[in-house]
Protein backbone atom coordinates (compact mmCIF):
# COMPACT_ATOMS: atom_id res chain seq x y z
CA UNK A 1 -105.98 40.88 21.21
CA UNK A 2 -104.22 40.76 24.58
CA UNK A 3 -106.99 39.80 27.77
CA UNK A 4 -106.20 40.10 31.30
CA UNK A 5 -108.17 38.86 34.31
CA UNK A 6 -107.24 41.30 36.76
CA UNK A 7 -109.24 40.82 39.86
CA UNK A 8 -111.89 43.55 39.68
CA UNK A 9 -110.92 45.15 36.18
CA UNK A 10 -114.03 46.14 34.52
CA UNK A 11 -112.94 47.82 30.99
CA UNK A 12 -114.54 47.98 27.63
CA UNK A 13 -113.77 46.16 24.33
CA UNK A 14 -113.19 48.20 21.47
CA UNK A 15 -111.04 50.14 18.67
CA UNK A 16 -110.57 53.63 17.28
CA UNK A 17 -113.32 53.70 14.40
CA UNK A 18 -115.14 50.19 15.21
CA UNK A 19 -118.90 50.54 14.80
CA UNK A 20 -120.62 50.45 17.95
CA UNK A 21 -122.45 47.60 17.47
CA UNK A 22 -118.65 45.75 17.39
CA UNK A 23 -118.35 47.13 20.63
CA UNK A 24 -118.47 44.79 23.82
CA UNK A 25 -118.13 45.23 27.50
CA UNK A 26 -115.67 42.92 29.57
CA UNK A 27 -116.85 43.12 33.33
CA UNK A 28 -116.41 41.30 36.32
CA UNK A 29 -118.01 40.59 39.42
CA UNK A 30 -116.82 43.69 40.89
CA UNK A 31 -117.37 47.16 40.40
CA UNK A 32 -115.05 49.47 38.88
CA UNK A 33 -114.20 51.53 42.11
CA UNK A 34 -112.66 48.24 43.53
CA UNK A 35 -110.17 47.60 41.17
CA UNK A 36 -106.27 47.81 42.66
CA UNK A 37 -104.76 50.12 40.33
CA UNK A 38 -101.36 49.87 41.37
CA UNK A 39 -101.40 45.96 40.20
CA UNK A 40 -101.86 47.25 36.38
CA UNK A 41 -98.58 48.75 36.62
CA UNK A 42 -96.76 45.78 35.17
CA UNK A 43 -99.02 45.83 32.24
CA UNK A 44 -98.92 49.27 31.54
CA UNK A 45 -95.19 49.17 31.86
CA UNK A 46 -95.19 46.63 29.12
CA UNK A 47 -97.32 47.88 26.42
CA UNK A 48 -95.40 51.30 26.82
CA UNK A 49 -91.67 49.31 26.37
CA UNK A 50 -93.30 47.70 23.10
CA UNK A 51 -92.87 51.63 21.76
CA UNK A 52 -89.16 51.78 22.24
CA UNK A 53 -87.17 50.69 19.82
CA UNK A 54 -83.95 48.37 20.55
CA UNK A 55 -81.34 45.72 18.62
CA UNK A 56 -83.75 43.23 18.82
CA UNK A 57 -87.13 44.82 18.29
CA UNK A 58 -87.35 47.14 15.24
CA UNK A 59 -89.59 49.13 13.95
CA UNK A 60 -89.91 49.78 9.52
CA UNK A 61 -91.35 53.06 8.67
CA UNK A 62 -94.50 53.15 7.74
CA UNK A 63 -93.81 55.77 4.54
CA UNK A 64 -90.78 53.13 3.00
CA UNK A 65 -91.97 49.76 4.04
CA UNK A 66 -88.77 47.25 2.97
CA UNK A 67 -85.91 50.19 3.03
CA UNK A 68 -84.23 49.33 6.17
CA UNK A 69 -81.94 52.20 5.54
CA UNK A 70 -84.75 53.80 7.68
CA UNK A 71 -85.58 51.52 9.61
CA UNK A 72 -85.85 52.24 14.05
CA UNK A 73 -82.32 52.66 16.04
CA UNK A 74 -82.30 51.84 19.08
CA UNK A 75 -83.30 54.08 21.90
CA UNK A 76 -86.09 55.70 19.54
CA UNK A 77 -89.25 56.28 21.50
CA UNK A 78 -92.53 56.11 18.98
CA UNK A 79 -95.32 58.67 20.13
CA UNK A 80 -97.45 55.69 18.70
CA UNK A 81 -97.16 52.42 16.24
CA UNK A 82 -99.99 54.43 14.39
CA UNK A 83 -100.65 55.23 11.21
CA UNK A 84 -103.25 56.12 8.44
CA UNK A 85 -103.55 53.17 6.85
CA UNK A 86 -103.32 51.24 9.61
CA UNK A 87 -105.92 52.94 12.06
CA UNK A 88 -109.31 53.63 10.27
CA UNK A 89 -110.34 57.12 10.24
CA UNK A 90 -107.40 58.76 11.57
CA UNK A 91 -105.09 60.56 8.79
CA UNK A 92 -101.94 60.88 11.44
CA UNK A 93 -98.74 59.37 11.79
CA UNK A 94 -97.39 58.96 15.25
CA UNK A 95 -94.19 56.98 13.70
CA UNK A 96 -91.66 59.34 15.12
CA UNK A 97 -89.92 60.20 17.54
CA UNK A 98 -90.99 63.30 19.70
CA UNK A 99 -88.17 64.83 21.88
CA UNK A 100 -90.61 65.23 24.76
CA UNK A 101 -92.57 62.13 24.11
CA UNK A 102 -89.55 60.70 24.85
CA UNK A 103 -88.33 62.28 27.48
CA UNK A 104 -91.31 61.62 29.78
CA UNK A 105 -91.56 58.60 28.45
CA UNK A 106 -87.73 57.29 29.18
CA UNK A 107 -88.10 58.50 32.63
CA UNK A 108 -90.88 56.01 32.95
CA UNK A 109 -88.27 53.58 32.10
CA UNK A 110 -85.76 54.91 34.55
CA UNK A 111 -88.08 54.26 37.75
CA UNK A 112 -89.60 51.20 36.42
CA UNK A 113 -86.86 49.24 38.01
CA UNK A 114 -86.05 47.34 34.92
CA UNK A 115 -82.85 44.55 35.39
CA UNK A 116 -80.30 46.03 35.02
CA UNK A 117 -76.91 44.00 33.32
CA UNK A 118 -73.71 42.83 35.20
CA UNK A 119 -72.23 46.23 35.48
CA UNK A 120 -75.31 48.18 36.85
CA UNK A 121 -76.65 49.47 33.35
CA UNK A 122 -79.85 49.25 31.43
CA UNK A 123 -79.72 48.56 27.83
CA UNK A 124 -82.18 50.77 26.83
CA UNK A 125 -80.89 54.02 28.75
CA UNK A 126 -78.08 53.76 26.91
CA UNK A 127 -79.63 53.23 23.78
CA UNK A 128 -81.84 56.28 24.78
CA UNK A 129 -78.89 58.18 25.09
CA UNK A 130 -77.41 57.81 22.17
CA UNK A 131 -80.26 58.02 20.51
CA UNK A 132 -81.11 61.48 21.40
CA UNK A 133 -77.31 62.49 20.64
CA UNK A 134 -77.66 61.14 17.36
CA UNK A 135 -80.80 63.60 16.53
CA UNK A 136 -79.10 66.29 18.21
CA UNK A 137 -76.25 66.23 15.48
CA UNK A 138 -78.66 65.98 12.64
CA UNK A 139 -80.65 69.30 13.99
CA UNK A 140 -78.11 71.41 11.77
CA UNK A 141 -79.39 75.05 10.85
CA UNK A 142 -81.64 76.50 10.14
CA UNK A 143 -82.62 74.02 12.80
CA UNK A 144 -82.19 74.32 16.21
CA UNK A 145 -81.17 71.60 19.13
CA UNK A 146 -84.99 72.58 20.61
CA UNK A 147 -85.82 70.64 17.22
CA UNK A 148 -89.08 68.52 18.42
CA UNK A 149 -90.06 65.37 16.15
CA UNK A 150 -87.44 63.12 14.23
CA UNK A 151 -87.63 60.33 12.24
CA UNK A 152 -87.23 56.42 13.91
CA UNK A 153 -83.75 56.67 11.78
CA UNK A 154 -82.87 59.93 13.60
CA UNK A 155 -82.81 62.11 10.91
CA UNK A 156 -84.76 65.67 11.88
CA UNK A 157 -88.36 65.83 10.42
CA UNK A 158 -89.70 68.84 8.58
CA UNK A 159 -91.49 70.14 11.93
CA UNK A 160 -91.16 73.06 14.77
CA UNK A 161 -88.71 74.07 17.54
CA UNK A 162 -90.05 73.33 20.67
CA UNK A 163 -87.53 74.48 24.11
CA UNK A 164 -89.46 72.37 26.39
CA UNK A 165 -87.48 69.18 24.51
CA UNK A 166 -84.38 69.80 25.64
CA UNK A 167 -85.01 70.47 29.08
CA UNK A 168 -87.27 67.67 29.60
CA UNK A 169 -84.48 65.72 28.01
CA UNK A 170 -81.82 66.70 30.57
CA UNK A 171 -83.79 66.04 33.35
CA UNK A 172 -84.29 62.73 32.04
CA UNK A 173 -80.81 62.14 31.57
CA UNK A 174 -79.90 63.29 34.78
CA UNK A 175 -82.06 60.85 36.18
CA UNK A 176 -80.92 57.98 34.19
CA UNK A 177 -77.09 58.87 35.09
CA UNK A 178 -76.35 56.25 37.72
CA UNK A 179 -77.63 53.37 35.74
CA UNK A 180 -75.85 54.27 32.19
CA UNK A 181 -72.74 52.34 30.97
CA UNK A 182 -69.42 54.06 31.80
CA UNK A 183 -69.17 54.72 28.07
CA UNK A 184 -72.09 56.57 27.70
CA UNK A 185 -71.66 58.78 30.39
CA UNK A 186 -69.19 60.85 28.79
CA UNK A 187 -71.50 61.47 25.72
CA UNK A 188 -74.56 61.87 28.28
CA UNK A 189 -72.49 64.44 29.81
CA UNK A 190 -72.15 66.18 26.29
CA UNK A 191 -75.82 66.03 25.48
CA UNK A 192 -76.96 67.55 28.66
CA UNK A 193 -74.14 70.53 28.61
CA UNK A 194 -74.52 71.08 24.93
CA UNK A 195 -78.78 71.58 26.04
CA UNK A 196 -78.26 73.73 28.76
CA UNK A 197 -76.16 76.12 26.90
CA UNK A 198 -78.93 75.94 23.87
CA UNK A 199 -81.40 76.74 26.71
CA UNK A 200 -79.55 79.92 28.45
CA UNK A 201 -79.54 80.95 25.06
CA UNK A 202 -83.22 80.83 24.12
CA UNK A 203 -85.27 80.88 27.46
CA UNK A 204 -86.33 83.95 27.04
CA UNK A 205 -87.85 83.90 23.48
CA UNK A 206 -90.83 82.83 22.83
CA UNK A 207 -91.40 79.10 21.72
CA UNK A 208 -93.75 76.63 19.71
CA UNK A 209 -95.93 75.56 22.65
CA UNK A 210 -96.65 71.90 23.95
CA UNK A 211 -99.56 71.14 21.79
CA UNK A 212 -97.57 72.57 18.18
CA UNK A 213 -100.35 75.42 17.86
CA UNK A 214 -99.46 78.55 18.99
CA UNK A 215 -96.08 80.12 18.90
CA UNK A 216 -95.33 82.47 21.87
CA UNK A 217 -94.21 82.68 25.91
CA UNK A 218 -95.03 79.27 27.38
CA UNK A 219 -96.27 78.44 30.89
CA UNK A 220 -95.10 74.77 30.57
CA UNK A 221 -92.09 75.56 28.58
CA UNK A 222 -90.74 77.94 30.85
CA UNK A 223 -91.79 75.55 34.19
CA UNK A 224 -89.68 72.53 31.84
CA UNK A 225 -87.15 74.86 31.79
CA UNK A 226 -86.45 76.02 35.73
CA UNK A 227 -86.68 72.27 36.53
CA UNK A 228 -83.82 71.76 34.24
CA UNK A 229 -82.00 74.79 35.77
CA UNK A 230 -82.61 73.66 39.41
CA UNK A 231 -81.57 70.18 39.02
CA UNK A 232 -78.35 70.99 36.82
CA UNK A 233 -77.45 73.79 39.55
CA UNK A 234 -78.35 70.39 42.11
CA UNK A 235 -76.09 68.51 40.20
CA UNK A 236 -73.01 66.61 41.80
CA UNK A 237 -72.57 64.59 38.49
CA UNK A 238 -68.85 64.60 37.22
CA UNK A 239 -68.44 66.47 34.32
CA UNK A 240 -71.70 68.53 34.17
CA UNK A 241 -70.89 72.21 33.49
CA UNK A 242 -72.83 74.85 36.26
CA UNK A 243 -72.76 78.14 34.22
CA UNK A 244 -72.54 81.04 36.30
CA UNK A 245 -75.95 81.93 34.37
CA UNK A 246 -77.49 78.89 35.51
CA UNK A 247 -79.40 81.62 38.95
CA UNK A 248 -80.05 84.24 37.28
CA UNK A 249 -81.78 82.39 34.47
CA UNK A 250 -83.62 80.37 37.08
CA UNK A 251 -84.47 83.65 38.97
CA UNK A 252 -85.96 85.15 35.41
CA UNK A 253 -88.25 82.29 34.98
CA UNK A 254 -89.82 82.10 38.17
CA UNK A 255 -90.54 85.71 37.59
CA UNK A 256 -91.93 85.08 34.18
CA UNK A 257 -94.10 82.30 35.35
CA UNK A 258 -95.92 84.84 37.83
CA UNK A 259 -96.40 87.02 34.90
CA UNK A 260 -98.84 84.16 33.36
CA UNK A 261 -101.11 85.00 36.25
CA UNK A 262 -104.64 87.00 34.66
CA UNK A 263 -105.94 86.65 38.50
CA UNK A 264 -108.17 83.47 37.71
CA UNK A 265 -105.84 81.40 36.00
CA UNK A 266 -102.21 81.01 34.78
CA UNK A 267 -102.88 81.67 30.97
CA UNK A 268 -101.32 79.08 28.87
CA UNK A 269 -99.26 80.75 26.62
CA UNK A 270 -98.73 84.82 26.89
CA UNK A 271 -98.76 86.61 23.16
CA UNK A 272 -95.23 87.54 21.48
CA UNK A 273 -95.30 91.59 20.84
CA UNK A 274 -92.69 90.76 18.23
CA UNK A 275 -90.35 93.40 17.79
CA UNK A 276 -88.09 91.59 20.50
CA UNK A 277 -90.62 93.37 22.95
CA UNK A 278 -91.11 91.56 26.20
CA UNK A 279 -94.41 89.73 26.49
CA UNK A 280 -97.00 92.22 28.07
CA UNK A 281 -98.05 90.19 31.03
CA UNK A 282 -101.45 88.23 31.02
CA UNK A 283 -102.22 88.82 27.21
CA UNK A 284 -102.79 85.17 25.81
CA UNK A 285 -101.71 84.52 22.58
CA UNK A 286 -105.17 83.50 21.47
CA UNK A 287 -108.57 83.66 23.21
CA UNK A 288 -110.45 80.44 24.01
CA UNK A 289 -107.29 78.39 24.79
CA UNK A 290 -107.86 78.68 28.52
CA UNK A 291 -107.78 77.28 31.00
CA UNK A 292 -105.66 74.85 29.54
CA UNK A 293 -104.00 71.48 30.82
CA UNK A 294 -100.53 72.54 30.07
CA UNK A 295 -100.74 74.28 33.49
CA UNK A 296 -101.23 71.00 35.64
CA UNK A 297 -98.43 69.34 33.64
CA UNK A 298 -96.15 72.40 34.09
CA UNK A 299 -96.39 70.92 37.68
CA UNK A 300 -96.11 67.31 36.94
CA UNK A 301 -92.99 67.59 34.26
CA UNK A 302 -92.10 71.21 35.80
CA UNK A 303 -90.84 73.40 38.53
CA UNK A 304 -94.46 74.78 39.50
CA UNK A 305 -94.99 73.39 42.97
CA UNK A 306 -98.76 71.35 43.38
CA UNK A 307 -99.30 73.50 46.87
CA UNK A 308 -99.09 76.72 44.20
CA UNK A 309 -102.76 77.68 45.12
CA UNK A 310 -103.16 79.85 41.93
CA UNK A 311 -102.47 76.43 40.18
CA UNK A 312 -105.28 74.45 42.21
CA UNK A 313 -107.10 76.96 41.09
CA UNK A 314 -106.69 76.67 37.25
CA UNK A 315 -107.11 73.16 38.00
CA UNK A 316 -110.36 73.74 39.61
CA UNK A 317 -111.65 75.75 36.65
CA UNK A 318 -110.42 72.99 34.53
CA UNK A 319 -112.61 70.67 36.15
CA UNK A 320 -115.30 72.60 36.23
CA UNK A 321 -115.24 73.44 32.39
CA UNK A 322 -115.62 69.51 31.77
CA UNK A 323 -117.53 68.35 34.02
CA UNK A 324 -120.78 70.70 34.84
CA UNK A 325 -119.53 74.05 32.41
CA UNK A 326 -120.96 74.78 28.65
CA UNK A 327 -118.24 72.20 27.78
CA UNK A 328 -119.32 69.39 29.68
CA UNK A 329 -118.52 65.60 28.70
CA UNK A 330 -121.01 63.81 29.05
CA UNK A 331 -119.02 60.55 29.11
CA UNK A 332 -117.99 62.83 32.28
CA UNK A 333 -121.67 62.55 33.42
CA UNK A 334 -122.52 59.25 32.96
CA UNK A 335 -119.66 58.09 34.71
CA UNK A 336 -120.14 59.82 37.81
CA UNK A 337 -123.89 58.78 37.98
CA UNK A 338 -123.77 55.46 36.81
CA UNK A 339 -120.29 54.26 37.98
CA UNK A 340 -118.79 56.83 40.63
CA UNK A 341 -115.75 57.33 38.35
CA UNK A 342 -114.40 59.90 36.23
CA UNK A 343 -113.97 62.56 35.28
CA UNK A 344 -112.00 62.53 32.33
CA UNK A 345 -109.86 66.08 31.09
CA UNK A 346 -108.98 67.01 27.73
CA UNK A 347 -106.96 69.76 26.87
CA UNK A 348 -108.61 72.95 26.76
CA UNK A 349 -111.62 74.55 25.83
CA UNK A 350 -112.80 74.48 22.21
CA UNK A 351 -110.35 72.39 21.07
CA UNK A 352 -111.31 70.33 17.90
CA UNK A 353 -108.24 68.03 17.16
CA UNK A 354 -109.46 64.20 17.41
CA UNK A 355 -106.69 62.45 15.12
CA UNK A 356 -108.26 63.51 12.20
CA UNK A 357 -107.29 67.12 11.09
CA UNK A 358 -109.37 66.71 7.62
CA UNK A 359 -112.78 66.06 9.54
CA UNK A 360 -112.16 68.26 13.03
CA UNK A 361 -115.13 68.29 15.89
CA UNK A 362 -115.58 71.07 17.90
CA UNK A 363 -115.59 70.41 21.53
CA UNK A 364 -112.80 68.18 21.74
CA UNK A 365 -112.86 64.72 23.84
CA UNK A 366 -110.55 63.63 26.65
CA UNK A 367 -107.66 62.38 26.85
CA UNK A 368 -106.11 59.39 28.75
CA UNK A 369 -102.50 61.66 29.45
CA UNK A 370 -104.22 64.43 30.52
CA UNK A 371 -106.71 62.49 33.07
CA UNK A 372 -103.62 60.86 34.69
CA UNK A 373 -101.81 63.81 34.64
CA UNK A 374 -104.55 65.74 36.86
CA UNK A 375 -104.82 62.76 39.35
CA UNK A 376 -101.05 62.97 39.70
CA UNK A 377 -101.84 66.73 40.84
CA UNK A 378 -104.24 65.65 43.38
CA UNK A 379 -101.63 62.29 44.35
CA UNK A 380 -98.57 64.40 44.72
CA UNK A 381 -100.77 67.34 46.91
CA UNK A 382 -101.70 64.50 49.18
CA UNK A 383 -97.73 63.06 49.77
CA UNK A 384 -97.58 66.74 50.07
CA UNK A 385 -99.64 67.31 53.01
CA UNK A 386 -99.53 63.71 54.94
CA UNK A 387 -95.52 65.25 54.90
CA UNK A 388 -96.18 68.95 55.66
CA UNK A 389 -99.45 68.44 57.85
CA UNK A 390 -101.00 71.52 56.54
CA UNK A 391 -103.59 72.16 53.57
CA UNK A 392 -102.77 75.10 51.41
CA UNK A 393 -106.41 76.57 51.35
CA UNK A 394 -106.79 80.11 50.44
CA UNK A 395 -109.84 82.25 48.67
CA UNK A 396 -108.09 80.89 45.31
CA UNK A 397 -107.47 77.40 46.11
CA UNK A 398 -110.90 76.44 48.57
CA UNK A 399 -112.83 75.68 44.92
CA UNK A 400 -110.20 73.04 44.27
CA UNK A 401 -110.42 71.30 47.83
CA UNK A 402 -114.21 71.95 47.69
CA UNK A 403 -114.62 69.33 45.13
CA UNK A 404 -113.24 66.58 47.38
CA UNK A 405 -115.02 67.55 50.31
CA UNK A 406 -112.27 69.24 52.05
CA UNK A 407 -112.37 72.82 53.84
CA UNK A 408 -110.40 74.70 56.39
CA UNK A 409 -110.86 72.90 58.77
CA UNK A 410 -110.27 69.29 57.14
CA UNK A 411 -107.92 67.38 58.89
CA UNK A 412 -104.47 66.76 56.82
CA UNK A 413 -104.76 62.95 56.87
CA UNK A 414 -108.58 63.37 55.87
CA UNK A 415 -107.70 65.77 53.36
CA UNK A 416 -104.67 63.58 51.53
CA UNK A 417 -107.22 60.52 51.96
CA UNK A 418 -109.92 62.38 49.79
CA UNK A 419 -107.77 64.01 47.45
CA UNK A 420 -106.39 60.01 47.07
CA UNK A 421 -109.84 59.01 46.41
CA UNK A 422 -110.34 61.80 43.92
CA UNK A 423 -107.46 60.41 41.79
CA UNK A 424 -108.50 56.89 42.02
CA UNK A 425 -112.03 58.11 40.68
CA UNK A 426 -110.03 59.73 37.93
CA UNK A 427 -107.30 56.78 36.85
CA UNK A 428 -110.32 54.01 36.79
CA UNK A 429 -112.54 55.97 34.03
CA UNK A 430 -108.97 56.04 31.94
CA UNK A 431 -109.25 52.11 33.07
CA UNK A 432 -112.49 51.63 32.61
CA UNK A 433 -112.80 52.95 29.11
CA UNK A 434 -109.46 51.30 28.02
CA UNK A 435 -109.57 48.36 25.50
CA UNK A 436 -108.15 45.74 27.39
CA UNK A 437 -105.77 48.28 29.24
CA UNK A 438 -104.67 49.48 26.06
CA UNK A 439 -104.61 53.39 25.51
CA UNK A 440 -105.38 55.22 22.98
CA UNK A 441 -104.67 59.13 23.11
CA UNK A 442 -107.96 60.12 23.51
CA UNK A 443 -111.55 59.26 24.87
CA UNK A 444 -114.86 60.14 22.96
CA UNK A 445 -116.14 62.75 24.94
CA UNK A 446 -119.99 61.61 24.30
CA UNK A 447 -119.47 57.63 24.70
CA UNK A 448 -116.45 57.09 26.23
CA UNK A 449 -114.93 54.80 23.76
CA UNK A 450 -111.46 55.06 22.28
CA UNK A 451 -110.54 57.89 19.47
CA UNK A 452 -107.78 59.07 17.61
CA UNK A 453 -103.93 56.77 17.29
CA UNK A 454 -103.98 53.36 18.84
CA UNK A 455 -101.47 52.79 22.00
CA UNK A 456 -100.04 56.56 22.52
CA UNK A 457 -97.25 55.90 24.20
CA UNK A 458 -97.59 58.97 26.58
CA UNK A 459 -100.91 57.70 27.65
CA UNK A 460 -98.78 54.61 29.56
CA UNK A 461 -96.02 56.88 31.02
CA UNK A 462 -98.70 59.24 32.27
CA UNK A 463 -100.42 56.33 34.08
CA UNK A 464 -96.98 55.03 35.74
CA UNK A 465 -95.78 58.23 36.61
CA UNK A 466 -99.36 58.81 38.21
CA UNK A 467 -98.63 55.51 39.76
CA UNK A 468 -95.50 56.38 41.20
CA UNK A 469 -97.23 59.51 42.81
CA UNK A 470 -99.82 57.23 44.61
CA UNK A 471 -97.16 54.97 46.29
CA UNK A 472 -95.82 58.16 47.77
CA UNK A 473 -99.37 59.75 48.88
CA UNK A 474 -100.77 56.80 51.04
């Protein structure tokens, strides 16, 4: 195992499914509130590049161990080097390659400010590029190009059509554009036309949703979606096709995002009426799935903007639910009184997926993606208001800023300093219950150690791109 001695880093030894009397505690002399977050970036960056597959670092699939006929190409992103018989208690494999893992994950990648060659290109965007092309062309019918999980190989996986992929993946690729080889451009250029033309197509149908449970209309599909719309309509990129239904699309799904409003919180994912009915506005698809964490990612990967007060406050009634509400961590608890850090979010309420479908738990645990993702929120409303120098309080939002101390009549600079300190509280539990800075997806909601796959590649992006956010909010 990999040890660090970051000045200040205070973390805690341990694997998914150790006993806890294997479990040990790595501290310094200083407290965990006086750690410099920022410096882990490096090492974050690093454990999530040892998920991407390139010419020189392979991965063998865990289900044909020797056949290097399906072996990794390069440019595939693993969700995780997990596995069953690899990780103790956990019957998942994360040995593919998600579309949207990916896609959040590459744009990592793209910011990190990796070397780039003689020409001005990085390798592995234009291994990422091709890679993605590559599963595109084996998503043949009945499968479609919103076609979520594929094998390290490429080839499409038995699993379900997801539209939040593709856009996610142009935006991505959009992003990457100035630092891809000449020679890929053309074929980038392909992929993202071929997407947005799959997306005019399908943005108004319902969808399998982010977490692969529920099928319907999705709040963080459809905020995935305008992004893509607004930056391809943004575009000045060569060869990147601006359908003339490019507004009007973008137009529809701001107006079908409001719909998702039930006047306390955007609902998650609104109920198909089948039929080719339109969804009937703030009918979930399922009871107990709000409020749900989708909703603060729809603004971190999507269009919804983090001054939206009706999103601060979902967020607030996300916090609430978690950390004082019926379902409470007390991980969440413990940290706050003991250690002045935390808390930790999961995904929503009632949720029983740990990594082990054959043995579920209700009440669900947090997770390290969705605790950076929320501090992100609060990192990118501070950059937000130092810039602006006003604090969108309302009746709906007030509950949000209550919980960092912040009112009315806060000052903006106050209000983007506490709202920093909020997030920091938030990123050093994920630190502090890390092994060793490594991430696994999820945190035990009762002791805090690591659950469920081993090194979840999404866990690191989240962190950078929260990362990324703080550099811009102080």
């Amino acid at each position: 195992m990999l040890e660090y001695t970051t000045p200040g880093l205070r973390t805690r030894a341990h694997r998914p499914g150790d006993a806890p009397s294997a479990r040990a505690t790595v501290q310094t002399s200083l407290a965990p509130g006086a750690l410099d977050l920022q410096s882990l970036v490096p090492i974050m960056l690093a454990f999530m590049l040892r998920n991407i597959a390139s010419n020189g670092f392979v991965y063998s699939d865990p289900q044909a161990p020797g056949d290097v006929s399906r072996d990794s190409k390069p440019g595939c992103v693993i969700a995780a080097p997990s596995f069953p018989a690899q990780t103790p208690g956990i019957d998942q494999d994360y040995v593919f390659n998600w579309v949207r893992d990916a896609a959040v994950t590459v744009m990592e990648v793209v910011r990190s400010g990796l070397p780039a060659g003689p020409d001005g290109t990085v390798p592995a965007l234009d291994d990422y590029v091709r890679f993605a092309d590559l599963c595109r062309s084996h998503a043949r019918p009945p499968l479609t190009q919103g076609h979520a999980c594929f094998t390290i190989a490429g080839d499409a996986r038995p699993w379900t059509e997801q539209n939040d992929g593709p856009a996610l993946q142009t935006s991505t690729v959009l992003a990457a554009w100035d630092r891809l080889g000449a020679g890929t451009r053309e074929q980038a250029a392909d992929l993202v036309n071929s997407n947005v033309a799959y997306l005019l197509g399908v943005y108004e149908e319902p969808t399998t949703n982010l977490w692969e449970e529920h099928n319907g209309y999705s709040f963080f599909a459809r905020s995935a979606q305008l992004r893509c719309f607004e930056e391809i309509q943004a575009s000045t990129i060569t060869g990147i096709d601006k359908p003339a239904a490019l507004r009007p699309a973008a137009d529809r799904l701001r107006r079908a995002l409001a719909d998702h409003w039930d006047g306390a919180t955007y609902v998650s994912v609104l109920a198909d009426p089948g039929n080719g009915a339109p969804p009937s506005p703030r009918t979930p698809v399922v009871a107990g799935y709000d409020p749900n964490i989708d909703i603060v990612q729809a603004a971190v990967y999507g269009a919804v903007p983090v001054t939206d007060t009706k999103l601060l406050a979902t967020a607030a009634r996300l916090r609430s639910q978690w950390e004082e509400g019926a379902a409470c961590y007390p991980i969440n608890t413990s940290d706050r009184e003991r250690r002045g850090i935390g808390p930790m979010f999961g995904r929503y309420p009632g949720d029983v997926y740990d990594g082990d479908t054959a043995h579920p738990q209700p009440g669900g645990h947090p997770w390290a993606l969705s605790t950076c993702n929320v501090a992100e929120l609060h990192y990118k409303l501070a950059a937000a208001i130092r810039a602006g120098g006003t604090i969108p309080v309302d009746d709906l939002s007030a509950p949000f800023f209550a919980r960092s101390g912040i009112d009315a009549s806060t000052a903006p600079t106050a209000a983007a300093t506490a709202l920093t300190a909020a997030a920091d509280a938030m990123v050093r539990a994920v630190v502090y219950h890390s092994d060793h800075l490594e991430l696994s997806e999820q945190f035990d909601g009762t002791t805090g150690y690591q659950r469920s796959v081993r090194n979840l590649t999404w866990s690191y992006a989240a962190y950078l791109s929260a990362m990324r956010a703080r550099a811009e909010a102080v």
